[in-house]
N, C-alpha and C. Protein backbone atom coordinates (compact mmCIF):
# COMPACT_ATOMS: atom_id res chain seq x y z
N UNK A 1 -9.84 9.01 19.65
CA UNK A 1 -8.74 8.45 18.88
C UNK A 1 -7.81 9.59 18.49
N UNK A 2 -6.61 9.50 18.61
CA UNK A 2 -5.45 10.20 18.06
C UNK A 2 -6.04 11.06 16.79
N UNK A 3 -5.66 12.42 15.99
CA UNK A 3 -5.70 12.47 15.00
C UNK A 3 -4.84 12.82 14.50
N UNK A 4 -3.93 12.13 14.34
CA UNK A 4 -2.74 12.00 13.41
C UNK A 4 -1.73 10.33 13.40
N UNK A 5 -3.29 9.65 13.90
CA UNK A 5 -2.62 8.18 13.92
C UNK A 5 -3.07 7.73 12.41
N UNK A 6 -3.34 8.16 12.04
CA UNK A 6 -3.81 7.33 10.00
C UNK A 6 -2.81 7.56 9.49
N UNK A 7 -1.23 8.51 9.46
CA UNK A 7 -0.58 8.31 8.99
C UNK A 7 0.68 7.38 9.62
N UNK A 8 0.97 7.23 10.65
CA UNK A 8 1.20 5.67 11.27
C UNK A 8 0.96 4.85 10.51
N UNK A 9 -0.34 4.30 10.97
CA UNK A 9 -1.06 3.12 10.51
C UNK A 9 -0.83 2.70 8.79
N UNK A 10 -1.22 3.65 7.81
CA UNK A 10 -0.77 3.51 7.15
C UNK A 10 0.76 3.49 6.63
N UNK A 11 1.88 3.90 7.05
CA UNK A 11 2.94 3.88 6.98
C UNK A 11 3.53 2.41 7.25
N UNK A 12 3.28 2.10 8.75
CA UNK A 12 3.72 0.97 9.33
C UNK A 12 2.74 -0.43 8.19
N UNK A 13 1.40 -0.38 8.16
CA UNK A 13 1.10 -1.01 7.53
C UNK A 13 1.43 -1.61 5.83
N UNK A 14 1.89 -0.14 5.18
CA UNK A 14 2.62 -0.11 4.09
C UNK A 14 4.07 -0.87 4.02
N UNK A 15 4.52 -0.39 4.56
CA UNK A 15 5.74 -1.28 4.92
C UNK A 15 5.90 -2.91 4.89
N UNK A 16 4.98 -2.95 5.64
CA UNK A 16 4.43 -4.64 6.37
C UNK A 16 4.34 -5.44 4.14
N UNK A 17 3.26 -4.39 3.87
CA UNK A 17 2.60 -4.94 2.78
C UNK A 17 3.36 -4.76 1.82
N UNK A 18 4.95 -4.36 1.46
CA UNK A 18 5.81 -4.32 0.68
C UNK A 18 6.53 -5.47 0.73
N UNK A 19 6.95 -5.76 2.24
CA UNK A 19 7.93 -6.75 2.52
C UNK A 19 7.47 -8.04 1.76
N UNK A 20 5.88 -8.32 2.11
CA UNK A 20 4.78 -9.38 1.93
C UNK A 20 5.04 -9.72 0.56
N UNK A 21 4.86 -8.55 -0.28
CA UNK A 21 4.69 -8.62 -1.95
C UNK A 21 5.97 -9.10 -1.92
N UNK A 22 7.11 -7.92 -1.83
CA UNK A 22 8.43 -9.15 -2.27
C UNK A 22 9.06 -10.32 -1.86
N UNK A 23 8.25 -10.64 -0.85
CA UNK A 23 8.61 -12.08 -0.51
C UNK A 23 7.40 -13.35 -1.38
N UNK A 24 6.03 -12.77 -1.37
CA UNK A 24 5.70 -13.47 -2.80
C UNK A 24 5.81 -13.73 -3.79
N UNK A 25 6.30 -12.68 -4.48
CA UNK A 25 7.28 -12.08 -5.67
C UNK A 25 8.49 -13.45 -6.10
N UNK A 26 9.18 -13.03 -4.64
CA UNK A 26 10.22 -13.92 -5.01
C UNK A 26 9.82 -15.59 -4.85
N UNK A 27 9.13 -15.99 -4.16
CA UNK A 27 8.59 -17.35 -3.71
C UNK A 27 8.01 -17.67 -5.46
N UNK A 28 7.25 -16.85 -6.26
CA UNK A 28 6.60 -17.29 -7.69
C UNK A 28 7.39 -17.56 -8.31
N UNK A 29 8.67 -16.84 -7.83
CA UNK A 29 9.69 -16.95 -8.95
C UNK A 29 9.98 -16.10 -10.26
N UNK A 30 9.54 -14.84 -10.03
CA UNK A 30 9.17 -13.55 -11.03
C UNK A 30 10.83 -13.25 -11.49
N UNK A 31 11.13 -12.99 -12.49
CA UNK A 31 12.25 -12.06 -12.86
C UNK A 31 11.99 -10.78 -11.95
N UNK A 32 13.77 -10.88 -11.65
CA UNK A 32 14.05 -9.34 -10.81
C UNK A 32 13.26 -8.33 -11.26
N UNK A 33 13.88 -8.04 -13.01
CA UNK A 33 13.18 -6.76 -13.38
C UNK A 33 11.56 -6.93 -13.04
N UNK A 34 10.65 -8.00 -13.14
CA UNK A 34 9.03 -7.78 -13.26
C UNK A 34 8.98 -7.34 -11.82
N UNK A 35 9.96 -8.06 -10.64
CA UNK A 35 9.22 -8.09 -9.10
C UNK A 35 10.03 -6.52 -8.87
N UNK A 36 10.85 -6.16 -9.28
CA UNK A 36 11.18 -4.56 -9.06
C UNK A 36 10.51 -3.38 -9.81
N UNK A 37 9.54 -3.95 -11.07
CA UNK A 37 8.53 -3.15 -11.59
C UNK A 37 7.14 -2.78 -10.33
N UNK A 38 7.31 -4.23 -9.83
CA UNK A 38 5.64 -4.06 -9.08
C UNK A 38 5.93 -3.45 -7.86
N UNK A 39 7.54 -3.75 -7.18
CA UNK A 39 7.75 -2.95 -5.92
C UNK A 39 7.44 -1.65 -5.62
N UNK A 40 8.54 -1.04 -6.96
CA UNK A 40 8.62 0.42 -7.50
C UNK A 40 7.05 1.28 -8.07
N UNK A 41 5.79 0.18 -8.61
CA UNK A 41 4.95 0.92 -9.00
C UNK A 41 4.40 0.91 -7.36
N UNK A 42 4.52 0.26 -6.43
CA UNK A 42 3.53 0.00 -5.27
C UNK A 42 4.04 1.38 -3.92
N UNK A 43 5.39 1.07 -4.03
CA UNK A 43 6.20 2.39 -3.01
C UNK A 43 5.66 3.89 -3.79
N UNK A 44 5.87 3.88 -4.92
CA UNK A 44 5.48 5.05 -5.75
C UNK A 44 3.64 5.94 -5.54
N UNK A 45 3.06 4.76 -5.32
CA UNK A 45 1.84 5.27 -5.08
C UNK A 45 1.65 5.67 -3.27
N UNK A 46 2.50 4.65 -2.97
CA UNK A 46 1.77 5.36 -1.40
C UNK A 46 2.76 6.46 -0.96
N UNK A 47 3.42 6.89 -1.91
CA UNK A 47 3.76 7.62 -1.60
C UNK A 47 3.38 9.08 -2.40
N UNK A 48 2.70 9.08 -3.26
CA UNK A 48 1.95 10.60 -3.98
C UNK A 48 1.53 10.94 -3.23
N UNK A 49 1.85 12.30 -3.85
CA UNK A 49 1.65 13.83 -3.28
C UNK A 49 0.51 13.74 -2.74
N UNK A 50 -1.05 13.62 -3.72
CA UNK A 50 -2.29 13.43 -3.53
C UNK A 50 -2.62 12.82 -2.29
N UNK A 51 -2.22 11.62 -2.12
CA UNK A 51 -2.19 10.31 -0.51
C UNK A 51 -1.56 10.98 0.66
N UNK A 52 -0.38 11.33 0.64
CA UNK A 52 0.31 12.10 1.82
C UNK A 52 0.00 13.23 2.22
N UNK A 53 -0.77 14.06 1.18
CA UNK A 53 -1.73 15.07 1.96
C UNK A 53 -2.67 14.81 2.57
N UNK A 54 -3.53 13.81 2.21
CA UNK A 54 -4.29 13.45 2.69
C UNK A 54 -4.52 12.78 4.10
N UNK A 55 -3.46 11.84 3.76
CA UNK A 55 -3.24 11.29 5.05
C UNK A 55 -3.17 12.13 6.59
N UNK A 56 -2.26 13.01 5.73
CA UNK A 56 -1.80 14.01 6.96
C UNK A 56 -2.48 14.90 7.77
N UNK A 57 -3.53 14.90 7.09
CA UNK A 57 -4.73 16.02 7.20
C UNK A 57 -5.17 16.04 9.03
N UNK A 58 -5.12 16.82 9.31
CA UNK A 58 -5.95 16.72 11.20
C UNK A 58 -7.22 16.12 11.03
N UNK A 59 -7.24 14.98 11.31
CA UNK A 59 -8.60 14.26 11.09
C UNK A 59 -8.27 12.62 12.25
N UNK A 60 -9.69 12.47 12.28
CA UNK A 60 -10.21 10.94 12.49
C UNK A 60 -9.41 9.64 11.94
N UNK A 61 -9.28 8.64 13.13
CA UNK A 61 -8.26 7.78 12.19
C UNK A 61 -9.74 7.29 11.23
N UNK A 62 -8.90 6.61 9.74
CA UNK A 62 -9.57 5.90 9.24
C UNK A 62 -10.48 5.04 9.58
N UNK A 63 -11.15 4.29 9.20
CA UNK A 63 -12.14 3.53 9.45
C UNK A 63 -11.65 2.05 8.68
N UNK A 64 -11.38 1.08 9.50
CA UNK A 64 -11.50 -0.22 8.80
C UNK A 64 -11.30 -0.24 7.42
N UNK A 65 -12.76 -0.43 7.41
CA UNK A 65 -13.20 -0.06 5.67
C UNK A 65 -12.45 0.82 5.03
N UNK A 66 -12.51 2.22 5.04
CA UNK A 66 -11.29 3.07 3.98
C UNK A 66 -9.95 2.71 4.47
N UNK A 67 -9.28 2.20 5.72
CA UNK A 67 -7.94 1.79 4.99
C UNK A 67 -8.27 0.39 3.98
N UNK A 68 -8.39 -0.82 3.91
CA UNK A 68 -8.69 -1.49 3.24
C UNK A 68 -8.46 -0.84 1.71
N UNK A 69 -9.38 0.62 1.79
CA UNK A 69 -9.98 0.92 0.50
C UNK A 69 -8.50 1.60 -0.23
N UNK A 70 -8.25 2.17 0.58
CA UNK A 70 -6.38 2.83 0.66
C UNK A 70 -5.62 1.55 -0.05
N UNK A 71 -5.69 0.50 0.57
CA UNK A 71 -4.44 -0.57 0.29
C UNK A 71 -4.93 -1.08 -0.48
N UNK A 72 -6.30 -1.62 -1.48
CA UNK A 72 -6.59 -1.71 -2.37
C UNK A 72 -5.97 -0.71 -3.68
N UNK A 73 -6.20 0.13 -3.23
CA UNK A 73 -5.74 1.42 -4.52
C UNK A 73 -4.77 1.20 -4.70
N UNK A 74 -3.63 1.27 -3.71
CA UNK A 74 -2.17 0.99 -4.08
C UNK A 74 -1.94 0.08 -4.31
N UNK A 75 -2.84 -1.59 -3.85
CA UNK A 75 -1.62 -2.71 -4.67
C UNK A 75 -2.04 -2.61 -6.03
N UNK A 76 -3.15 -1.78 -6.63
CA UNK A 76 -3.77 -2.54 -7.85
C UNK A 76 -3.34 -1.23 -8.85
N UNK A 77 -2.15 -0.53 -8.73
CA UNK A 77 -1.71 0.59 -9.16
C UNK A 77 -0.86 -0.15 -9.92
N UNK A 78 -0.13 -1.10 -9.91
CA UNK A 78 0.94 -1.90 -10.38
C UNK A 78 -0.14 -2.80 -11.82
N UNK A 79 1.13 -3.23 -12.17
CA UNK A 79 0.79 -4.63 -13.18
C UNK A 79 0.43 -5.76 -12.27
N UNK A 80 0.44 -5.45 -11.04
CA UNK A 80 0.28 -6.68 -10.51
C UNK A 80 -1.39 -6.54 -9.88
N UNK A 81 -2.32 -7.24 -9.93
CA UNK A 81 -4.01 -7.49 -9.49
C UNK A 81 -4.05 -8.08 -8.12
N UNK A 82 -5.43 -7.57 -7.89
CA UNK A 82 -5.55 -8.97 -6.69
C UNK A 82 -6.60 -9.56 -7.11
N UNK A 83 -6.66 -10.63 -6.58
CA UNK A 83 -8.04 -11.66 -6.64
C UNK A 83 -9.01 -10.78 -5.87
N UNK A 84 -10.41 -11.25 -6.46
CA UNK A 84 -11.67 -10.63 -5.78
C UNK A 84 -11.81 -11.24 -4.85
N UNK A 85 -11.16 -12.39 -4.48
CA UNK A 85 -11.91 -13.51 -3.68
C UNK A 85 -12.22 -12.81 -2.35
N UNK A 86 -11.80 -12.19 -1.23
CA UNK A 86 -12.06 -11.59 -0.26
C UNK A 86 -12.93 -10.26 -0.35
């Protein structure tokens, strides 16, 4: 496997999972300011210093499981939760 495809994957995937939120966002019917609080806390995290080094690192792509564990961290960085259900 590539090693420098985990920051791709996560990038492109990040993206994907922004669009997602503000199109749920807006479908609930949230005030601008709350759905531009949760955008701004969610872009903000995947994008720290801490994550983008990491990412970047010459290594193994991720594994299933730790991205999951990645996109967990960042949506639940916000005021906004997820359900346990999955």
């Amino acid at each position: 496997m590539m090693k420098l495809a985990t920051p791709i994957i996560i990038g492109c995937m990040g993206a994907e999972m922004v669009y997602i939120l503000q199109q749920r966002l807006a479908a609930q019917g949230l005030t601008l300011d709350k759905s531009k609080s949760v955008i701004d806390d969610v872009i903000r995290s995947m994008f720290d210093s801490v994550l983008v080094e990491e990412i970047f690192q010459c290594q193994d792509t991720y594994s299933t499981k730790s991205t999951k564990l990645v996109f967990c961290r960042i949506a639940n960085c916000s005021v906004l939760r997820l359900s346990s259900e999955r």
